[in-house]
N, C-alpha and C. Protein backbone atom coordinates (compact mmCIF):
# COMPACT_ATOMS: atom_id res chain seq x y z
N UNK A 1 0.84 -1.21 0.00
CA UNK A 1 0.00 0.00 0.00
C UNK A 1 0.87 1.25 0.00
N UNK A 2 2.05 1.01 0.88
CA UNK A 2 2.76 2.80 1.09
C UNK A 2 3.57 2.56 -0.40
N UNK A 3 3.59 1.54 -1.20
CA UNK A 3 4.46 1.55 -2.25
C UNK A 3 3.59 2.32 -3.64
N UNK A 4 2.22 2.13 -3.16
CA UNK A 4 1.23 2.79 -4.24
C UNK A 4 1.22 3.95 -3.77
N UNK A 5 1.34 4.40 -2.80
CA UNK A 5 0.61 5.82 -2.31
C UNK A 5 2.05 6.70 -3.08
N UNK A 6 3.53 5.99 -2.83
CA UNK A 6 4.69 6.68 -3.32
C UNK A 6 4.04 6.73 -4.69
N UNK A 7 3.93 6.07 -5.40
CA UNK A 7 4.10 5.61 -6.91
C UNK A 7 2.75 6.98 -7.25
N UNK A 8 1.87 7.29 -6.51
CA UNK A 8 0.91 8.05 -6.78
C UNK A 8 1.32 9.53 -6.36
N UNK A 9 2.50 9.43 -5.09
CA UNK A 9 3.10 10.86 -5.07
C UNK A 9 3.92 11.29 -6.60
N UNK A 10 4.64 10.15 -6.90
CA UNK A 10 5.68 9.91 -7.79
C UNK A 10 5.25 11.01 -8.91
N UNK A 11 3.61 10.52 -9.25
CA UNK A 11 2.47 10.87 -10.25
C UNK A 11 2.51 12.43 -9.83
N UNK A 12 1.79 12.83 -9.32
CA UNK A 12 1.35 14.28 -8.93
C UNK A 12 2.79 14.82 -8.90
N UNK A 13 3.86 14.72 -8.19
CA UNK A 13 5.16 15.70 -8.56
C UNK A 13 5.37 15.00 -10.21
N UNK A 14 5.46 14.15 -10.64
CA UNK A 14 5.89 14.72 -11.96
C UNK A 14 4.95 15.59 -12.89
N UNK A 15 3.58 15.20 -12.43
CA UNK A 15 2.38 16.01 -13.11
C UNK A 15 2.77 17.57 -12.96
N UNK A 16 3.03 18.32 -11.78
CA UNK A 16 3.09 19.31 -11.29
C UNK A 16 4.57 19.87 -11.60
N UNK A 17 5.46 18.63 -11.69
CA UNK A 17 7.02 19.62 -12.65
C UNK A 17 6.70 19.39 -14.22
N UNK A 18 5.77 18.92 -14.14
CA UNK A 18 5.21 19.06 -15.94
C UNK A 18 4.51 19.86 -16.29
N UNK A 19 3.54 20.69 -15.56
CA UNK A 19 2.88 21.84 -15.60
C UNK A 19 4.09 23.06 -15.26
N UNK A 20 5.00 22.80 -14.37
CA UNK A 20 5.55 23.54 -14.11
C UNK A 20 6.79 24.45 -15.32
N UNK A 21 7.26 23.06 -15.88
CA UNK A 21 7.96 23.11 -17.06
C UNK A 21 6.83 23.63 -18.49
N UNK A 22 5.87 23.67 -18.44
CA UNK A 22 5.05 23.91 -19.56
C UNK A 22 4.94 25.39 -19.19
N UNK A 23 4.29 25.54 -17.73
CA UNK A 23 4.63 27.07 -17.73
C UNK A 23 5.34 27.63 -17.98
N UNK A 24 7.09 27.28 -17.79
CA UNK A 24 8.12 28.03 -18.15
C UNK A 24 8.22 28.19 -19.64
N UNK A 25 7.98 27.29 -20.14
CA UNK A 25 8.26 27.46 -22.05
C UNK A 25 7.07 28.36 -22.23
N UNK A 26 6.12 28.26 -21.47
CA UNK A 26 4.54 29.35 -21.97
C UNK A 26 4.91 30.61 -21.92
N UNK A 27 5.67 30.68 -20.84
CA UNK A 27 6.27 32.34 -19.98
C UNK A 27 7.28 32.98 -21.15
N UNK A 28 7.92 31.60 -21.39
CA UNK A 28 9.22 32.14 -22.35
C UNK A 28 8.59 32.43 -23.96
N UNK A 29 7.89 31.13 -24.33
CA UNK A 29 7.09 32.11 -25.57
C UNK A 29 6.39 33.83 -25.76
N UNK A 30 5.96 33.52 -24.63
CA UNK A 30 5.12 35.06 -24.06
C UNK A 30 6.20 36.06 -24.65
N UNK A 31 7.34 35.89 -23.03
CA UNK A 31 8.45 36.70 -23.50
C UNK A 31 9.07 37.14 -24.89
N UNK A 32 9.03 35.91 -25.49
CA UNK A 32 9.44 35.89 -27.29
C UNK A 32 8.50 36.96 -27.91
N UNK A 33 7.78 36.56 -27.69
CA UNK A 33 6.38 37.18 -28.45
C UNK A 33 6.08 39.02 -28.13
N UNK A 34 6.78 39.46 -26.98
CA UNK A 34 6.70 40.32 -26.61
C UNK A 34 7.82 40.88 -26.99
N UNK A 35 8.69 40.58 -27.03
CA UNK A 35 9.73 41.01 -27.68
C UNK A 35 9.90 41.02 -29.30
N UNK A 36 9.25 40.15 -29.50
CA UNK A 36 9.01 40.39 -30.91
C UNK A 36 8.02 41.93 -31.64
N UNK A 37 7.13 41.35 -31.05
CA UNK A 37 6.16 42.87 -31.03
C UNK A 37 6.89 44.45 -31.13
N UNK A 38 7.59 44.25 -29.98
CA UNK A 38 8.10 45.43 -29.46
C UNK A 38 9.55 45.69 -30.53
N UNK A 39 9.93 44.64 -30.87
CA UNK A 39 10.74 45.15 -32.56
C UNK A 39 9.94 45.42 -33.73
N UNK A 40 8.72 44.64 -33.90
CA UNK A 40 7.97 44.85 -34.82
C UNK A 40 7.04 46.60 -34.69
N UNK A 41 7.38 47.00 -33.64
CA UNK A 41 6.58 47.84 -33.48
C UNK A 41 7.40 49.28 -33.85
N UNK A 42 8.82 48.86 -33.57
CA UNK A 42 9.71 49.85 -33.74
C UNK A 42 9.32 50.68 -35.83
N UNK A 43 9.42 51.63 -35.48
CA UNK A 43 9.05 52.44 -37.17
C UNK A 43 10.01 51.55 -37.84
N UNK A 44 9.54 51.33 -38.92
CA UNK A 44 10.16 50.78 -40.19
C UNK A 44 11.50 51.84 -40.53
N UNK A 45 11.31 53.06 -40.72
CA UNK A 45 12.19 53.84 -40.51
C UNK A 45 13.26 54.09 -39.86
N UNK A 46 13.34 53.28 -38.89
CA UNK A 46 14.36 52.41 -37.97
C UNK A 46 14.97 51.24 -38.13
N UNK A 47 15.14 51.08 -39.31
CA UNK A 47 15.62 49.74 -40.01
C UNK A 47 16.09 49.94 -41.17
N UNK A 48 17.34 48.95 -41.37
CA UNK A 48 17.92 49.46 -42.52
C UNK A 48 16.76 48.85 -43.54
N UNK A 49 17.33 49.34 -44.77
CA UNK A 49 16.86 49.06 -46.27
C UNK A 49 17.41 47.77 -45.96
N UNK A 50 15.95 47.27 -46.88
CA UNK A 50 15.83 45.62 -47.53
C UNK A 50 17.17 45.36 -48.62
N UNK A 51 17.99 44.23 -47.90
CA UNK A 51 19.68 44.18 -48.80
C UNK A 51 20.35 44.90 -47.71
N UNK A 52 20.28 45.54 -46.82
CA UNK A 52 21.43 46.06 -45.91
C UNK A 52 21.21 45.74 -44.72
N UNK A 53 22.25 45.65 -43.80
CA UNK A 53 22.28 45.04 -42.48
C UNK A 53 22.83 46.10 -41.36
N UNK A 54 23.11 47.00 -41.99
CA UNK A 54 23.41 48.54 -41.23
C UNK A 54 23.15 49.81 -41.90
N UNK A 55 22.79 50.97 -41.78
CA UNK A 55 22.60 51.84 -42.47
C UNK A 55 22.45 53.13 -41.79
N UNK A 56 22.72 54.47 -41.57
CA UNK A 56 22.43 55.64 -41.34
C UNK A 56 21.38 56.03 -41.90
N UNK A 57 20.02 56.67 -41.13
CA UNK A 57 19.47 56.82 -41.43
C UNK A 57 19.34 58.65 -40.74
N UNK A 58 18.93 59.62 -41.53
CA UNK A 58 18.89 61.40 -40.81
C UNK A 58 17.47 61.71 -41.28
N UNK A 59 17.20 62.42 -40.25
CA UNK A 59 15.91 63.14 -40.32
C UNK A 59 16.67 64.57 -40.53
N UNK A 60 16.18 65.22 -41.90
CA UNK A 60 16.53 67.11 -42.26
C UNK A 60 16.29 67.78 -42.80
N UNK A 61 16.36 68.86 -42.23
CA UNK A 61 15.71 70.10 -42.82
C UNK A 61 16.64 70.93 -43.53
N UNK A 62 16.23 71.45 -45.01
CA UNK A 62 17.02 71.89 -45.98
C UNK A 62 17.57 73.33 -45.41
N UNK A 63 17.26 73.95 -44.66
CA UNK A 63 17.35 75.30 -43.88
C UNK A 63 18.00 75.15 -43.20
N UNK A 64 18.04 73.97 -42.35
CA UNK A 64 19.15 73.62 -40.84
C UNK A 64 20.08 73.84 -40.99
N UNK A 65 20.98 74.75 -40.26
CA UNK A 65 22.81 74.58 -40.54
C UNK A 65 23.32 73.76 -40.42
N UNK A 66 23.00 73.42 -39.14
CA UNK A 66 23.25 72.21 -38.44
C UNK A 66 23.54 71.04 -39.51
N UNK A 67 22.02 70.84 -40.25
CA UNK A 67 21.91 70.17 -41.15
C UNK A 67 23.03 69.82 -42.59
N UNK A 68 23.30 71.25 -42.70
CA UNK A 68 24.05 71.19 -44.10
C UNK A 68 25.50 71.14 -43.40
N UNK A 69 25.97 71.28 -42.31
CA UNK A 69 26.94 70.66 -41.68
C UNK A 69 27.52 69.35 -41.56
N UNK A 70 26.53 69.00 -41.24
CA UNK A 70 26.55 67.22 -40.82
C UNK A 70 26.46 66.58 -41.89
N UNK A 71 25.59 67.19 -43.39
CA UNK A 71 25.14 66.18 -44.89
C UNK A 71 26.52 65.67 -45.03
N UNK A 72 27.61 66.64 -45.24
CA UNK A 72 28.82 65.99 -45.76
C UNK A 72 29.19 64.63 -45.59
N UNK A 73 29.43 64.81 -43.98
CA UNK A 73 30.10 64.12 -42.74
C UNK A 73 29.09 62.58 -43.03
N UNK A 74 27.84 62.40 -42.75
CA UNK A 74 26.88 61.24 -43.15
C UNK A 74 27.28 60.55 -44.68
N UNK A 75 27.74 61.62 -45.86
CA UNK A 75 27.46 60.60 -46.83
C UNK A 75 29.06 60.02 -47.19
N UNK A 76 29.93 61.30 -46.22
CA UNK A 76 31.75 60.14 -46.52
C UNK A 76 31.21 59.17 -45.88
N UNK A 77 30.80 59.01 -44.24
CA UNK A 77 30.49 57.98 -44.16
C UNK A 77 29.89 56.63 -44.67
N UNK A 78 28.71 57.24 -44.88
CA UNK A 78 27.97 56.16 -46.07
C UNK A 78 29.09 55.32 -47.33
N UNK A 79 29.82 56.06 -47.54
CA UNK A 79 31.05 55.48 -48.40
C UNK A 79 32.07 55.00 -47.98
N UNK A 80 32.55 55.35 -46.49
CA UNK A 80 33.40 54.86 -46.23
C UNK A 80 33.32 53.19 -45.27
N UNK A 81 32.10 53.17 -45.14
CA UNK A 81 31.05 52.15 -44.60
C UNK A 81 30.99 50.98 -45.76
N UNK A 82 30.47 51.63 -47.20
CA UNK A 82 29.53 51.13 -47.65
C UNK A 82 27.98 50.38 -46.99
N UNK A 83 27.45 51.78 -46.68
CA UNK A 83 26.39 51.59 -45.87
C UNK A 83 24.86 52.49 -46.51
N UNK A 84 24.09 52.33 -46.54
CA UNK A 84 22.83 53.01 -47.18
C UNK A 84 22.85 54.39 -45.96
N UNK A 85 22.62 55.51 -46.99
CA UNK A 85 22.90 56.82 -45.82
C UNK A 85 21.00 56.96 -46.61
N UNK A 86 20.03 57.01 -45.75
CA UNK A 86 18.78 57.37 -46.09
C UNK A 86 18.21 58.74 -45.32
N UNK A 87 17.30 58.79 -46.67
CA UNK A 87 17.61 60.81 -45.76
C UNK A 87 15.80 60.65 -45.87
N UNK A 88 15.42 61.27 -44.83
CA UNK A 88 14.42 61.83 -44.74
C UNK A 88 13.79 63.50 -44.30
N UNK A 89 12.56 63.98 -44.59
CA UNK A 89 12.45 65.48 -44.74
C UNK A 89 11.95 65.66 -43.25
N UNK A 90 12.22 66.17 -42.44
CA UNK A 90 11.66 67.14 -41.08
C UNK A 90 11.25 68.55 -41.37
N UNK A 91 11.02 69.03 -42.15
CA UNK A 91 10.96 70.56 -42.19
C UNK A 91 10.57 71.07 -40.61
N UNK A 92 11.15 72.14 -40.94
CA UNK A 92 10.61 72.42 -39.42
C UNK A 92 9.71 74.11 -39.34
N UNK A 93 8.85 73.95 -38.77
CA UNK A 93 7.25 75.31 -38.78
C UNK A 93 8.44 76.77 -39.12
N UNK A 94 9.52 77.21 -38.35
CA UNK A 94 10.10 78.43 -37.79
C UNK A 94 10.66 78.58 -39.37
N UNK A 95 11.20 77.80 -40.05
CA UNK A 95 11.88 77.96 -41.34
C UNK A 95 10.76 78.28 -42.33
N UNK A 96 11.46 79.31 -43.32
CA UNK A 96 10.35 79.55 -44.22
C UNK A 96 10.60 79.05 -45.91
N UNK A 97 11.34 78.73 -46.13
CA UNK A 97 11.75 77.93 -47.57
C UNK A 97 12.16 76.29 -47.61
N UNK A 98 12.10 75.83 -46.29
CA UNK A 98 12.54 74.30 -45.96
C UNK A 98 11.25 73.38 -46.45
N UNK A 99 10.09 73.57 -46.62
CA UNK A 99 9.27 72.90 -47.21
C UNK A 99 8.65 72.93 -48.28
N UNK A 100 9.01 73.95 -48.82
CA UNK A 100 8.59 74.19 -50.45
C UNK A 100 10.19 73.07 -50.85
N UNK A 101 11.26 73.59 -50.64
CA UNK A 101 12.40 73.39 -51.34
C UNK A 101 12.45 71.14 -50.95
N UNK A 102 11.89 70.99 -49.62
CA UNK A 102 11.58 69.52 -49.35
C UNK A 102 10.66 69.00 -50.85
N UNK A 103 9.82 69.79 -50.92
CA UNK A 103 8.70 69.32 -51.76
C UNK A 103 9.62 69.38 -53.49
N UNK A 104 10.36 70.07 -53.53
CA UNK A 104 11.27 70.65 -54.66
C UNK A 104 12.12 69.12 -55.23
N UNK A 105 12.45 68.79 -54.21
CA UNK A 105 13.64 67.77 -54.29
C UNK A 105 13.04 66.24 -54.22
N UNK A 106 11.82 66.04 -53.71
CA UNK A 106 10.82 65.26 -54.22
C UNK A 106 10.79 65.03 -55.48
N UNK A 107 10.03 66.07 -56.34
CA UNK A 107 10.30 66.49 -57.85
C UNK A 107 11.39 65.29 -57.98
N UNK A 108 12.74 65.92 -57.83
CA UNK A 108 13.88 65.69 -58.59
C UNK A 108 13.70 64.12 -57.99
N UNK A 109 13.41 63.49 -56.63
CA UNK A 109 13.43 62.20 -56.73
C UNK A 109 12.41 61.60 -57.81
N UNK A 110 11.48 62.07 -58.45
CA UNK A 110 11.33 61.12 -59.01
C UNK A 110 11.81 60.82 -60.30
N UNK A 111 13.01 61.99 -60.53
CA UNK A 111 13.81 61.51 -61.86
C UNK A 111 14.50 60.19 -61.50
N UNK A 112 15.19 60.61 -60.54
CA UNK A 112 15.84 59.51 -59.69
C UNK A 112 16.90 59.61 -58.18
N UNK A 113 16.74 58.82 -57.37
CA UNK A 113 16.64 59.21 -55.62
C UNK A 113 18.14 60.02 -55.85
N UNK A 114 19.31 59.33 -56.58
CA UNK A 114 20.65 60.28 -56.74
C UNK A 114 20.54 61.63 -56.86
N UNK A 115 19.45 61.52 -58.15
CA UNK A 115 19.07 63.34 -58.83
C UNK A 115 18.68 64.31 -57.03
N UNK A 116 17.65 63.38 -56.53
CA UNK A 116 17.21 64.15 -55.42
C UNK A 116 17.75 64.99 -54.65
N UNK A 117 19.15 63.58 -54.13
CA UNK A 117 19.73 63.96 -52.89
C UNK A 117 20.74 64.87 -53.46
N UNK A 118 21.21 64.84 -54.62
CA UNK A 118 22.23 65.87 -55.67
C UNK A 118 21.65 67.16 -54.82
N UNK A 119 20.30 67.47 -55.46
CA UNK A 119 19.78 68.56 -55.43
C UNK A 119 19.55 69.00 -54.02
N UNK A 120 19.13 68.21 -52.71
CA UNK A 120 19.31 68.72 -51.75
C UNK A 120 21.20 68.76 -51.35
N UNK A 121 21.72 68.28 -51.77
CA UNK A 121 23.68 69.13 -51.08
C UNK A 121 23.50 70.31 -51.58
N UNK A 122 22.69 70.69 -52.91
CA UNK A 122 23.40 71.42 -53.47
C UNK A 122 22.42 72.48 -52.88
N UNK A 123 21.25 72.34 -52.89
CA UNK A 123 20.87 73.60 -51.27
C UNK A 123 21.40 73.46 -50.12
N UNK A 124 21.87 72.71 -49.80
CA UNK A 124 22.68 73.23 -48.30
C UNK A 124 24.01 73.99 -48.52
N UNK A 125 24.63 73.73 -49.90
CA UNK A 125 26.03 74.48 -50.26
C UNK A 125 25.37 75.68 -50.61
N UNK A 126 23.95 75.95 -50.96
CA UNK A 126 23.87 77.56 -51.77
C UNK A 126 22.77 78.08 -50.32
N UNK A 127 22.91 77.37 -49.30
CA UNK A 127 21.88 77.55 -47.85
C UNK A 127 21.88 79.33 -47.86
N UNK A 128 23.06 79.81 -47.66
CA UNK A 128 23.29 80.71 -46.75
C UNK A 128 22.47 82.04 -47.74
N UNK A 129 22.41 82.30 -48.81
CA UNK A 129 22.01 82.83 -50.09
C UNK A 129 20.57 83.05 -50.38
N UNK A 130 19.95 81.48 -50.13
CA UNK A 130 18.64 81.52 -50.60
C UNK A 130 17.89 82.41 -49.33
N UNK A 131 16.73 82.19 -50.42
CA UNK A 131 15.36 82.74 -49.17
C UNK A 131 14.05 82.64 -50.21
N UNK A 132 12.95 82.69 -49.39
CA UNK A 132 11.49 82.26 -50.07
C UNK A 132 11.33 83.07 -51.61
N UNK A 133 11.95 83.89 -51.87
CA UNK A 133 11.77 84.96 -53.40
C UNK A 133 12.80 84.65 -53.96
N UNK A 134 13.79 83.49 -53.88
CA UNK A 134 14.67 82.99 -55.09
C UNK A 134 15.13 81.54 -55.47
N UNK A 135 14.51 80.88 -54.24
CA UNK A 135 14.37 79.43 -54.14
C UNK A 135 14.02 78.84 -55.56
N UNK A 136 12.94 79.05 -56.19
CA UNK A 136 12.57 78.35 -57.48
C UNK A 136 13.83 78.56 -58.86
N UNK A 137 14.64 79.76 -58.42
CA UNK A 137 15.22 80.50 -59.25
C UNK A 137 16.72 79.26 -59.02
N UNK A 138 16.70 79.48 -58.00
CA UNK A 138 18.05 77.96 -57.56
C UNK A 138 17.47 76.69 -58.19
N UNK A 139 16.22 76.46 -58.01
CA UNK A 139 15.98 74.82 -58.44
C UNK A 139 15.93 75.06 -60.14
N UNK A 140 15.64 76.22 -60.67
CA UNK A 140 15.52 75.79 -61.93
C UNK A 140 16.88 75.90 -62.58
N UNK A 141 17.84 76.70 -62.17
CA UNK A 141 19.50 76.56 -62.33
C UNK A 141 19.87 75.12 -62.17
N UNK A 142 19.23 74.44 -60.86
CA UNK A 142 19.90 73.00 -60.81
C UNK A 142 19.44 72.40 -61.93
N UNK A 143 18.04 72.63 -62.16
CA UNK A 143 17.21 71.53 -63.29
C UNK A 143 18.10 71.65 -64.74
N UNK A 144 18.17 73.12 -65.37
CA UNK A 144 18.81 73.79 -66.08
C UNK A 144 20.20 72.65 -66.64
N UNK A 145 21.43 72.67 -65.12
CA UNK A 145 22.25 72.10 -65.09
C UNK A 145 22.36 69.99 -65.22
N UNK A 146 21.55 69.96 -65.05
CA UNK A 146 20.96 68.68 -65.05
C UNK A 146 20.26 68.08 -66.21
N UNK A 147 19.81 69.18 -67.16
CA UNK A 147 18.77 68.77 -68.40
C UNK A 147 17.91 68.06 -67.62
N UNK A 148 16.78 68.62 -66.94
CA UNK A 148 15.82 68.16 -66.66
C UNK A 148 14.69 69.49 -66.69
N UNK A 149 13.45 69.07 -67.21
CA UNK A 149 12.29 70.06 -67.08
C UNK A 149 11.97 70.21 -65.43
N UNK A 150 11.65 71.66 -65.41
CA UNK A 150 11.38 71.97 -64.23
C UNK A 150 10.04 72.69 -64.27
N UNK A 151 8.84 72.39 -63.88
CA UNK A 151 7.45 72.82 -64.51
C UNK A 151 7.29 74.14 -63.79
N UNK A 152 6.26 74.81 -64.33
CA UNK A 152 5.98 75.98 -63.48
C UNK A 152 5.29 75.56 -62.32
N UNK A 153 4.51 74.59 -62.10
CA UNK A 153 3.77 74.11 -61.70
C UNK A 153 4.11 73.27 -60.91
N UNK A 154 5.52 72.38 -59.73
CA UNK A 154 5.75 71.59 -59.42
C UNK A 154 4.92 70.45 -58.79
N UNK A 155 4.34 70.49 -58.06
CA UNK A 155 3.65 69.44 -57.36
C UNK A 155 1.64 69.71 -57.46
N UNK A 156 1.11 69.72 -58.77
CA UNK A 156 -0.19 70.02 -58.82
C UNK A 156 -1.31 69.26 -58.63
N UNK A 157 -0.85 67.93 -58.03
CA UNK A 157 -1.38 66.86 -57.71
C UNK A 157 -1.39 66.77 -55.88
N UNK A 158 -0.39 67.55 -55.04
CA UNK A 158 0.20 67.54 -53.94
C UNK A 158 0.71 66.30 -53.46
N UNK A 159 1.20 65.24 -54.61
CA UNK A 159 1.86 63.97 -54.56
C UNK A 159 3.25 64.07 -53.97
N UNK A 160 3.77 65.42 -54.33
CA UNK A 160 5.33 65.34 -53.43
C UNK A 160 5.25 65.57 -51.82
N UNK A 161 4.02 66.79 -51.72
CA UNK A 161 3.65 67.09 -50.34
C UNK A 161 3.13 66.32 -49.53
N UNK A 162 2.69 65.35 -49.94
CA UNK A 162 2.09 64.32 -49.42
C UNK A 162 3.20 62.84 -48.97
N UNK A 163 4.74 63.34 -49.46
CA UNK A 163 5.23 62.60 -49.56
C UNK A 163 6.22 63.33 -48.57
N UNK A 164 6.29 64.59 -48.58
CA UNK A 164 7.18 65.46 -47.29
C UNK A 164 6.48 65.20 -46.23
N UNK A 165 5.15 65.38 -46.27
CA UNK A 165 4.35 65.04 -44.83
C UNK A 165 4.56 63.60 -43.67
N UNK A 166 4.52 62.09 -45.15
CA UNK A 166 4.34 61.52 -44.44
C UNK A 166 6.09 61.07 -43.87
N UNK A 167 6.56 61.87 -44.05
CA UNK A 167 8.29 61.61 -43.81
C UNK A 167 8.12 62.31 -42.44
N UNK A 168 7.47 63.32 -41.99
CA UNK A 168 7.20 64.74 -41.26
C UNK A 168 6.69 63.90 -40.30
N UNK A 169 5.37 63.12 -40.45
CA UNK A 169 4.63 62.61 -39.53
C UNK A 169 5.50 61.38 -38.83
N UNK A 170 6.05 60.34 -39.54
CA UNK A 170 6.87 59.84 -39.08
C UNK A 170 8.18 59.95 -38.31
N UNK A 171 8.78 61.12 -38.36
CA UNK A 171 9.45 61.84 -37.63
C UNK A 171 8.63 62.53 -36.41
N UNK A 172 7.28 62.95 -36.49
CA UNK A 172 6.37 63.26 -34.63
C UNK A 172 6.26 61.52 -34.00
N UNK A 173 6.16 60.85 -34.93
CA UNK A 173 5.80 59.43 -34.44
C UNK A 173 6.31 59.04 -33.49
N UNK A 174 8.26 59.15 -34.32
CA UNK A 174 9.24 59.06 -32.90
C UNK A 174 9.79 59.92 -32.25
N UNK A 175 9.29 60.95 -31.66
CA UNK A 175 9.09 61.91 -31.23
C UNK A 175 10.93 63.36 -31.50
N UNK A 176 10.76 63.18 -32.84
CA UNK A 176 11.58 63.93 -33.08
C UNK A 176 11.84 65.34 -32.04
N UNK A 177 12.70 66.15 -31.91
CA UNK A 177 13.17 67.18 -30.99
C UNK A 177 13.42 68.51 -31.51
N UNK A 178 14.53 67.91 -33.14
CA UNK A 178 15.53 68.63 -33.91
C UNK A 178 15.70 67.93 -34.94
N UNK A 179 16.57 68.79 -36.03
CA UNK A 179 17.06 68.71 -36.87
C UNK A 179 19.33 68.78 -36.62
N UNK A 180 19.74 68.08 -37.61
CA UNK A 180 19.09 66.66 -37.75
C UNK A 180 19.40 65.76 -36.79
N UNK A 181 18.47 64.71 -36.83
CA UNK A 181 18.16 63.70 -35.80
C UNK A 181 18.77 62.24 -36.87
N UNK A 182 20.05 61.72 -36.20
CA UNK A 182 20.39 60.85 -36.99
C UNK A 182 20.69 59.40 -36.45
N UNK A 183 20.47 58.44 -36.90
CA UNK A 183 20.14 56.94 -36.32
C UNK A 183 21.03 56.00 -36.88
N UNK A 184 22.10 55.43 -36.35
CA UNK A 184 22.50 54.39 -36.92
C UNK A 184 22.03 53.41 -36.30
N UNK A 185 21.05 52.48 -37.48
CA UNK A 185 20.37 50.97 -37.21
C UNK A 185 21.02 49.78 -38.00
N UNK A 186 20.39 48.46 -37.32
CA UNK A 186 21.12 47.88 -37.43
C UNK A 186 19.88 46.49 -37.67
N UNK A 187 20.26 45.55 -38.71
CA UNK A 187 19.27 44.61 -38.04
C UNK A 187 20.40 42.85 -37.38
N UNK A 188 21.40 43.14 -37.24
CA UNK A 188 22.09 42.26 -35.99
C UNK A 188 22.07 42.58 -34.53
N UNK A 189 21.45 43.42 -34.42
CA UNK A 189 21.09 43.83 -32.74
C UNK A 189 19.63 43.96 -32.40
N UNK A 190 18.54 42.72 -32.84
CA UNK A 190 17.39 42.82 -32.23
C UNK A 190 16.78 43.58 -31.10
N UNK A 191 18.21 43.70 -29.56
CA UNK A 191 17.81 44.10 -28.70
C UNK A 191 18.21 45.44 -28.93
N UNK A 192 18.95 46.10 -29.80
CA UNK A 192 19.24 47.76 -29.42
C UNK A 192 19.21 48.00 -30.90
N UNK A 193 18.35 47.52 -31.99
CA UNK A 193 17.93 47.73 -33.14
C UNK A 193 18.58 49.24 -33.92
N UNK A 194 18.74 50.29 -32.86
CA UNK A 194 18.90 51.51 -33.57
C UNK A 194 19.45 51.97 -32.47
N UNK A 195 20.70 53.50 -32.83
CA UNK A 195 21.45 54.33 -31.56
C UNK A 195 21.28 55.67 -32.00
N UNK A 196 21.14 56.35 -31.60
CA UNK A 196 21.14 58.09 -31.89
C UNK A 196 22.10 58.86 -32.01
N UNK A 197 22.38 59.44 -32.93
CA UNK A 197 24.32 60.01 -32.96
C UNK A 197 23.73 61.50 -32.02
N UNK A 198 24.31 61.39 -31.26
CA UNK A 198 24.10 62.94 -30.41
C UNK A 198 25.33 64.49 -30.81
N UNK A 199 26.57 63.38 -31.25
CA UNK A 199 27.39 64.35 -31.83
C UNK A 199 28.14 63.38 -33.00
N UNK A 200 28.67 64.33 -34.27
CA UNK A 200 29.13 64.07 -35.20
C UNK A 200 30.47 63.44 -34.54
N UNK A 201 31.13 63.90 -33.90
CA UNK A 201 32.34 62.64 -33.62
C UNK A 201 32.07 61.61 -33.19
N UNK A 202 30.50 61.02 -32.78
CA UNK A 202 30.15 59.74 -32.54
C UNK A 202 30.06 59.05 -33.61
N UNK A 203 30.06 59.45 -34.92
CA UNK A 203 29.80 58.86 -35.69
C UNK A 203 30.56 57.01 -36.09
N UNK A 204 31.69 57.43 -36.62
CA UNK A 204 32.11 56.10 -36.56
C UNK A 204 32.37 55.53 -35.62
N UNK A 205 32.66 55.28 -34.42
CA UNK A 205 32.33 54.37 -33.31
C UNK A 205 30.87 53.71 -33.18
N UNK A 206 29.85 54.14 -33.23
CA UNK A 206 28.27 54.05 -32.92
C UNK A 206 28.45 53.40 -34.54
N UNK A 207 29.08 53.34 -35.77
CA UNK A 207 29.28 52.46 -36.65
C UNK A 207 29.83 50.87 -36.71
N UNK A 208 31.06 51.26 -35.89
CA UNK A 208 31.73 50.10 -35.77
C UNK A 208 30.64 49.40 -34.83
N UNK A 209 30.20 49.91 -33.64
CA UNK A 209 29.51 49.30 -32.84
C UNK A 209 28.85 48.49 -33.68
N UNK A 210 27.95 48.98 -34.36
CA UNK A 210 26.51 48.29 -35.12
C UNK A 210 26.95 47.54 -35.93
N UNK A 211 28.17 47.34 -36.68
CA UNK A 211 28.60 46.41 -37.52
C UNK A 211 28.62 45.22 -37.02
N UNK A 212 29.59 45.21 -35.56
CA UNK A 212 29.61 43.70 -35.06
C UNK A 212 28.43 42.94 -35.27
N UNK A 213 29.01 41.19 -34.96
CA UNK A 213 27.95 40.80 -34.97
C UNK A 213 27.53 40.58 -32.55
C-alpha cells in the first residue's frame, strides 16, 4: 500500500514539474512574443533598407545649418562604410523655404533618388544665399544644369507634399526634438535595433559598434 501511495506521489510531482515546465516554455514564448512585437513595433524607418544590415538613417531640414553641416560628414560615411545613408524630410514650422524646397527635391526624386539627394547638397552648399523669393530660381539653375524640365507648376497633384508630410509625420511618431536627428540601425542587434548620434564625432564608433555581430 505505502508503495502505491509513493508511486501516486511519484504521479502528482511529476504532473506538477510538468505543468511547471510547460509554464516556463509558456512564460518564455510570451516573453518571445513580446519582444518580438516590441521590434515589430519599432518604425520601419528604424531599419535598414531591404539588402542592408546597417545603415544611417537622418531626419533634415534643408534650412538647418546644423543640417548642411553634418550632410557631408553622413554621406563620406555612407562610403566609407559602404552603408545606405537614407535621408528623410523634417521641415521644421520656424523655417520659411525648408518645405517648399523639401517638396522641390521630391520632384527631382522622381527623376531619380541620386538626382534628389544631388539637389538637396546642393541647397545646403547655396543655404546661406537663398530665401522664399529665389528658391525656385536655384531649383531651376539645378534643373537647367541637369537637363531636366522643371514645370511651373511643381507638385499640382500635392503627390510630393504628401510625400514630405508623411516623412514629417513619421518623424512626430518618434518623437523627433531637432534637426538633424540621426540613427545608426542595425538589423544584428534585435535588442538595441537603432542608436542616436548625439554628436558628429560619434559617428564612426556608434558604426563600428553596429557592424559587429
Amino acid at each position: 500500500m505505502s508503495m502505491i501511495k509513493a508511486m501516486i506521489k511519484a504521479m502528482i510531482k511529476n504532473i506538477f514539474r510538468n505543468r511547471f515546465t510547460l509554464l516556463l516554455s509558456l512564460a518564455s514564448m510570451f516573453a518571445a512574443c513580446v519582444f518580438a512585437a516590441a521590434i515589430d513595433s519599432v518604425n520601419p524607418v528604424l531599419r535598414p533598407p531591404k539588402g542592408a544590415q546597417v545603415a544611417i538613417v537622418v531626419f533634415e531640414d534643408l534650412q538647418c545649418p546644423q543640417c548642411r553641416r553634418v550632410a557631408p560628414i553622413l554621406e563620406q560615411a555612407s562610403k566609407t562604410y559602404k552603408i545606405p545613408l537614407v535621408r528623410h524630410d523634417f521641415p521644421l514650422p520656424m523655417h520659411n523655404w525648408s518645405y517648399d524646397a523639401a517638396v522641390m527635391a521630391r520632384y527631382f526624386d522622381s527623376t531619380s533618388k541620386a538626382l534628389g539627394n544631388e539637389f538637396r547638397d546642393y541647397i545646403f552648399s547655396n543655404q546661406l544665399e537663398i530665401n522664399p523669393q529665389n528658391l525656385r530660381g536655384y531649383a531651376e539653375k539645378f534643373a537647367s544644369e541637369h537637363k531636366v524640365d522643371f514645370p511651373f507648376v511643381v507638385d499640382p497633384q500635392g503627390k510630393y507634399a504628401a510625400e514630405v508630410n508623411a516623412d514629417r509625420d513619421m518623424g512626430k511618431a518618434i518623437k523627433l526634438e531637432h534637426t538633424p536627428t540621426v540613427y545608426i540601425v542595425s538589423s544584428r542587434h534585435p535588442e538595441r535595433p537603432y542608436v542616436e548620434m548625439t554628436d558628429a564625432s560619434q559617428l564612426y564608433s556608434l558604426i563600428d559598434a553596429m557592424m559587429k555581430e
